[in-house]
N, C-alpha and C. Protein backbone atom coordinates (compact mmCIF):
# COMPACT_ATOMS: atom_id res chain seq x y z
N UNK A 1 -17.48 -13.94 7.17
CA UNK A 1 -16.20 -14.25 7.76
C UNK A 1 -16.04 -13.39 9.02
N UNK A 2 -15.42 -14.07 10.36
CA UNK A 2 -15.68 -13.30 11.29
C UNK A 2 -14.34 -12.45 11.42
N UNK A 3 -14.65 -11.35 12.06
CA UNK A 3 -13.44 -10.16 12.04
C UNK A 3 -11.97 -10.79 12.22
N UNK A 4 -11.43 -11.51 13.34
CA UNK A 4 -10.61 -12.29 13.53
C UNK A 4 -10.20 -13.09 12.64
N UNK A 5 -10.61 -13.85 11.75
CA UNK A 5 -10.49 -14.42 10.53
C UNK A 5 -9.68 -13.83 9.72
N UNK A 6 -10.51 -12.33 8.97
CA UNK A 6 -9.63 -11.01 8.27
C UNK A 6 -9.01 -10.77 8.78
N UNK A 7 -8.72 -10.83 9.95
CA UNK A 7 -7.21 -10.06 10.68
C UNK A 7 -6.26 -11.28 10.48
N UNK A 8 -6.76 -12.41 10.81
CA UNK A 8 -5.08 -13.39 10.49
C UNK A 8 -5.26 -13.55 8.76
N UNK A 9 -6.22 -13.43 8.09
CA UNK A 9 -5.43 -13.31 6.77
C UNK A 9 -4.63 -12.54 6.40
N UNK A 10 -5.28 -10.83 6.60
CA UNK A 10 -4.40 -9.83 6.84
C UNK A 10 -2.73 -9.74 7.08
N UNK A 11 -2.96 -10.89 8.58
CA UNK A 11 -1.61 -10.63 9.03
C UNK A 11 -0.91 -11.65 8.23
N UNK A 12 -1.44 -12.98 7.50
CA UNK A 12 -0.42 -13.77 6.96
C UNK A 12 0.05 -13.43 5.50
N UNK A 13 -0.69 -12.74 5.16
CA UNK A 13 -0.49 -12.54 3.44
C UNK A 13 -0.63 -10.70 3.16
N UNK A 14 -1.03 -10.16 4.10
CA UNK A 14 -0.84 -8.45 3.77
C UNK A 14 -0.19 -7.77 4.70
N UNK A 15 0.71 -8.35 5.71
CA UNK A 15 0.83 -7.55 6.91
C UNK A 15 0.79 -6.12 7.15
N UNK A 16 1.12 -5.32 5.99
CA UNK A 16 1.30 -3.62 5.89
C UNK A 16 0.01 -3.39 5.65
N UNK A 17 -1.25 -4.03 5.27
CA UNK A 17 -2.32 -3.69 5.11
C UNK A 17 -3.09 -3.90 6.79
N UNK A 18 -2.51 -4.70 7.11
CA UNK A 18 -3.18 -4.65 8.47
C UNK A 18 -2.22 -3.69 9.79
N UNK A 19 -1.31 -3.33 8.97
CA UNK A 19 -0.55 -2.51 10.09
C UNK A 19 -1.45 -0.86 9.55
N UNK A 20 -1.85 -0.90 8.15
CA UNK A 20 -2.33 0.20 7.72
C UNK A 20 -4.05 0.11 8.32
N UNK A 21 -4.44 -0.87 8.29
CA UNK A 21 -6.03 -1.01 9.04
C UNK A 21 -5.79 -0.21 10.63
N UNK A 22 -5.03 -1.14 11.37
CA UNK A 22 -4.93 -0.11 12.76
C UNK A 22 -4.65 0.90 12.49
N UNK A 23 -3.42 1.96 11.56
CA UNK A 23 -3.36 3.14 11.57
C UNK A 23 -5.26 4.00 10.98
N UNK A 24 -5.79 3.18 10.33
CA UNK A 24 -6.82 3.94 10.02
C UNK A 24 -7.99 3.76 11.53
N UNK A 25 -7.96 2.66 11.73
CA UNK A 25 -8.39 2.66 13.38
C UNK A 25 -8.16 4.20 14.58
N UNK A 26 -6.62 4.52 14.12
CA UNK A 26 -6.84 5.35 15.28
C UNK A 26 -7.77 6.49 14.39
N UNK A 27 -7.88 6.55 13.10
CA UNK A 27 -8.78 8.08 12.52
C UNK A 27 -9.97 7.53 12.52
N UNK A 28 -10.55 8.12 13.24
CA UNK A 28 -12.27 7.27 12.98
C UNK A 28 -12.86 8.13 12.26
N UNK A 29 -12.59 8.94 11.78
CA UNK A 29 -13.51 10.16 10.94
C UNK A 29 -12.77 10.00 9.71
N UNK A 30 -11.78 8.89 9.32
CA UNK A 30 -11.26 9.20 8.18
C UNK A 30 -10.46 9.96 7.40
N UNK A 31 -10.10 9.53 6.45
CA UNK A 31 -8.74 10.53 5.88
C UNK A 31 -9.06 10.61 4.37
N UNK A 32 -8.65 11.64 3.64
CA UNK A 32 -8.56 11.89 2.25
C UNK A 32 -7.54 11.43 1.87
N UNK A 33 -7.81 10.98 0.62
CA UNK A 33 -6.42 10.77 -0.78
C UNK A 33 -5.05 11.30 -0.21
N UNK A 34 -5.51 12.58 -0.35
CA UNK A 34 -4.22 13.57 -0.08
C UNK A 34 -3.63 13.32 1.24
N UNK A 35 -4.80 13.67 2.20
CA UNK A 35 -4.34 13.31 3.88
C UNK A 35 -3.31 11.94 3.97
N UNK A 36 -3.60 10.93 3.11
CA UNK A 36 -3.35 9.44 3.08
C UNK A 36 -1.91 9.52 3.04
N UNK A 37 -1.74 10.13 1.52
CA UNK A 37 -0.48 10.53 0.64
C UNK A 37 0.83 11.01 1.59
N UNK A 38 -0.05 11.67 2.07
CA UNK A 38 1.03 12.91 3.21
C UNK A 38 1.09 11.75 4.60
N UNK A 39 0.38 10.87 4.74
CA UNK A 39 0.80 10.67 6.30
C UNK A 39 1.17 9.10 5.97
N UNK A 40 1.26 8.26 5.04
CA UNK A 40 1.19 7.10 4.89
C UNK A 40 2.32 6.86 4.05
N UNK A 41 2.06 7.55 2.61
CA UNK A 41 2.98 7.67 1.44
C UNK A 41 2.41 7.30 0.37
N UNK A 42 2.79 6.68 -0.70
CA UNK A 42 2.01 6.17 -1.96
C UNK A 42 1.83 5.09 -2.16
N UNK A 43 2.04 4.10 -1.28
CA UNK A 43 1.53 2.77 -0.74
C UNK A 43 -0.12 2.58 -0.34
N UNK A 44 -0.27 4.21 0.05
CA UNK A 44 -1.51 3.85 0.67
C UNK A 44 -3.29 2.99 -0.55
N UNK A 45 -2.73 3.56 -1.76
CA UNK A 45 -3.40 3.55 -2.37
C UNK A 45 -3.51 1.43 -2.28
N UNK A 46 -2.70 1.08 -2.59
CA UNK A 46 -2.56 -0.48 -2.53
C UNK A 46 -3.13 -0.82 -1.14
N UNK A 47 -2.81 -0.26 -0.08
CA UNK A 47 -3.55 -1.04 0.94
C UNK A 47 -4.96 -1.10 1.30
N UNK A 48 -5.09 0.14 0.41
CA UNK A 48 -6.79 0.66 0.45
C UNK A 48 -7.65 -0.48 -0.21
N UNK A 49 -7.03 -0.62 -1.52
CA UNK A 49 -7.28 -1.80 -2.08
C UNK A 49 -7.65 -3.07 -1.59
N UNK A 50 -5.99 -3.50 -0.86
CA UNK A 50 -6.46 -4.69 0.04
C UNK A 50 -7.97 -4.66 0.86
N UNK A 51 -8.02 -3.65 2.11
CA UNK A 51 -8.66 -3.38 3.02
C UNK A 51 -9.88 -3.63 2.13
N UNK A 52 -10.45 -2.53 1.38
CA UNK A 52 -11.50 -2.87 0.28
C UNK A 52 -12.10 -4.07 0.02
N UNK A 53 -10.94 -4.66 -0.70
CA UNK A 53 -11.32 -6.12 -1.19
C UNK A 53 -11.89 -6.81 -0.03
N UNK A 54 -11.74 -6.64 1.43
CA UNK A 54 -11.83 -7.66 2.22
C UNK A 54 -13.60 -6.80 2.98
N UNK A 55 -13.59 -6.04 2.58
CA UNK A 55 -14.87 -5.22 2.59
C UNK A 55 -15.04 -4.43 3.92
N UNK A 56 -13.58 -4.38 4.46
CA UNK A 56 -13.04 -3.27 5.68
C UNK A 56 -13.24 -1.76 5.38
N UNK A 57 -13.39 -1.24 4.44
CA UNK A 57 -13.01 0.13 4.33
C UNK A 57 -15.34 0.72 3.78
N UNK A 58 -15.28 1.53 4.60
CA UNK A 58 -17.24 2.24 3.89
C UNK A 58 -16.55 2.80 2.27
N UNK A 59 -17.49 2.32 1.96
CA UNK A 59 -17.74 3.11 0.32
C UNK A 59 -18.18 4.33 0.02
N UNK A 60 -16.55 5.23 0.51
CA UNK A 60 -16.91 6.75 0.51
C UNK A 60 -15.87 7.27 -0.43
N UNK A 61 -16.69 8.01 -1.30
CA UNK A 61 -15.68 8.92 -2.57
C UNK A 61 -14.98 9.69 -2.20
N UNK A 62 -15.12 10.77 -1.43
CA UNK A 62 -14.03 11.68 -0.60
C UNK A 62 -12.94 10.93 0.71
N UNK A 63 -13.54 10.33 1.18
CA UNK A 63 -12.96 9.98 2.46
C UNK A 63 -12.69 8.18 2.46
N UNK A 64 -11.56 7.86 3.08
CA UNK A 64 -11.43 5.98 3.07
C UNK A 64 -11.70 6.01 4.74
N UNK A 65 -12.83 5.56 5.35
CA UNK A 65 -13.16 5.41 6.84
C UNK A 65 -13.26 3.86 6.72
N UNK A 66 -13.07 3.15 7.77
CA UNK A 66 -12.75 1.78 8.28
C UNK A 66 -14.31 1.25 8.51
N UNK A 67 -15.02 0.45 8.21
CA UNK A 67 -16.77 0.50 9.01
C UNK A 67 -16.24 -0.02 10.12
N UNK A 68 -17.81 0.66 10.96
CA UNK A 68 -17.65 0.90 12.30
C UNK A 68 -17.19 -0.03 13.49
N UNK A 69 -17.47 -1.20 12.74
CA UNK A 69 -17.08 -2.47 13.79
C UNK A 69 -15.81 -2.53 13.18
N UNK A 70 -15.30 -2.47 12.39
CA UNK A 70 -13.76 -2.59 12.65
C UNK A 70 -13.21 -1.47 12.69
N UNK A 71 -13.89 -0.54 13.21
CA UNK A 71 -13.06 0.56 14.06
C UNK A 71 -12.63 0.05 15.33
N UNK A 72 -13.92 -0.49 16.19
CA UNK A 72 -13.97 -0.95 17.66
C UNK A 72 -13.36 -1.94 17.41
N UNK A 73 -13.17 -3.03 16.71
CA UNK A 73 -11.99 -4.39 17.07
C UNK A 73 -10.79 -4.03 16.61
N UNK A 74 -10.65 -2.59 15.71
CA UNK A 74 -8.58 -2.82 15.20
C UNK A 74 -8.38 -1.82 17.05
N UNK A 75 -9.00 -1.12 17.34
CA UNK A 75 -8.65 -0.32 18.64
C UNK A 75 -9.12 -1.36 20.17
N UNK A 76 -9.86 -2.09 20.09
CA UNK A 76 -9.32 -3.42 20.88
C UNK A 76 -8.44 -3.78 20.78
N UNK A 77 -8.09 -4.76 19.45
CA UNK A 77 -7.09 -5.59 19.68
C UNK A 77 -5.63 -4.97 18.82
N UNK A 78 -5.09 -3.68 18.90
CA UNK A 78 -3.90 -3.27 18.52
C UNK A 78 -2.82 -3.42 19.62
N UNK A 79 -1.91 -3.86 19.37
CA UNK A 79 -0.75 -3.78 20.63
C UNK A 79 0.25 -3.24 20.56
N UNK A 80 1.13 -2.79 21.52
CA UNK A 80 1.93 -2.01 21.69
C UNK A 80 3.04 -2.31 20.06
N UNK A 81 2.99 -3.34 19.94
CA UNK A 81 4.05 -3.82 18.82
C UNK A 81 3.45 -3.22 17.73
N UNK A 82 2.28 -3.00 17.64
CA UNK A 82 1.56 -2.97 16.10
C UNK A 82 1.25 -1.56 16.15
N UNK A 83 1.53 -0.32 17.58
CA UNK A 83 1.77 0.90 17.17
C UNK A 83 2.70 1.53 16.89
N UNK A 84 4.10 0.83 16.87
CA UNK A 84 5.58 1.50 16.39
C UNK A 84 5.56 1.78 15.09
């Protein structure tokens, strides 16, 4: 499925998961549980999920990092609306 694809599913049926994909876009090195907790809230755990399921997020035990090509397309195509 091509990246664009996941992003309008994203946006039609998860929108906070794809507002949470760009926020992980701007961390390219990733964030911990805790880091998540503290800067996201306790939601994060559910969006991780989403992101996951859609096979957006590397399969890392310490850290939830975005893989690398959808690092470079959520920081392409984020817009001013989708950083408030």
């Amino acid at each position: 499925m091509s990246s664009e694809a996941l992003i309008k599913l994203l946006r039609d049926h998860h929108p906070e998961a794809l507002t949470f994909l760009y926020f992980l876009g701007m961390l390219p090195a990733g964030a911990s549980a805790d880091q998540l907790l503290m800067m996201w809230g306790s939601t994060h755990e559910r969006q991780t999920e989403i992101l996951s399921s859609y096979g957006l997020l590397e399969n890392g035990v310490a850290r939830k990092v975005l893989t690398p090509f959808i690092i470079n397309y959520a920081e392409e195509t984020i817009d001013a609306e989708s950083r408030e």
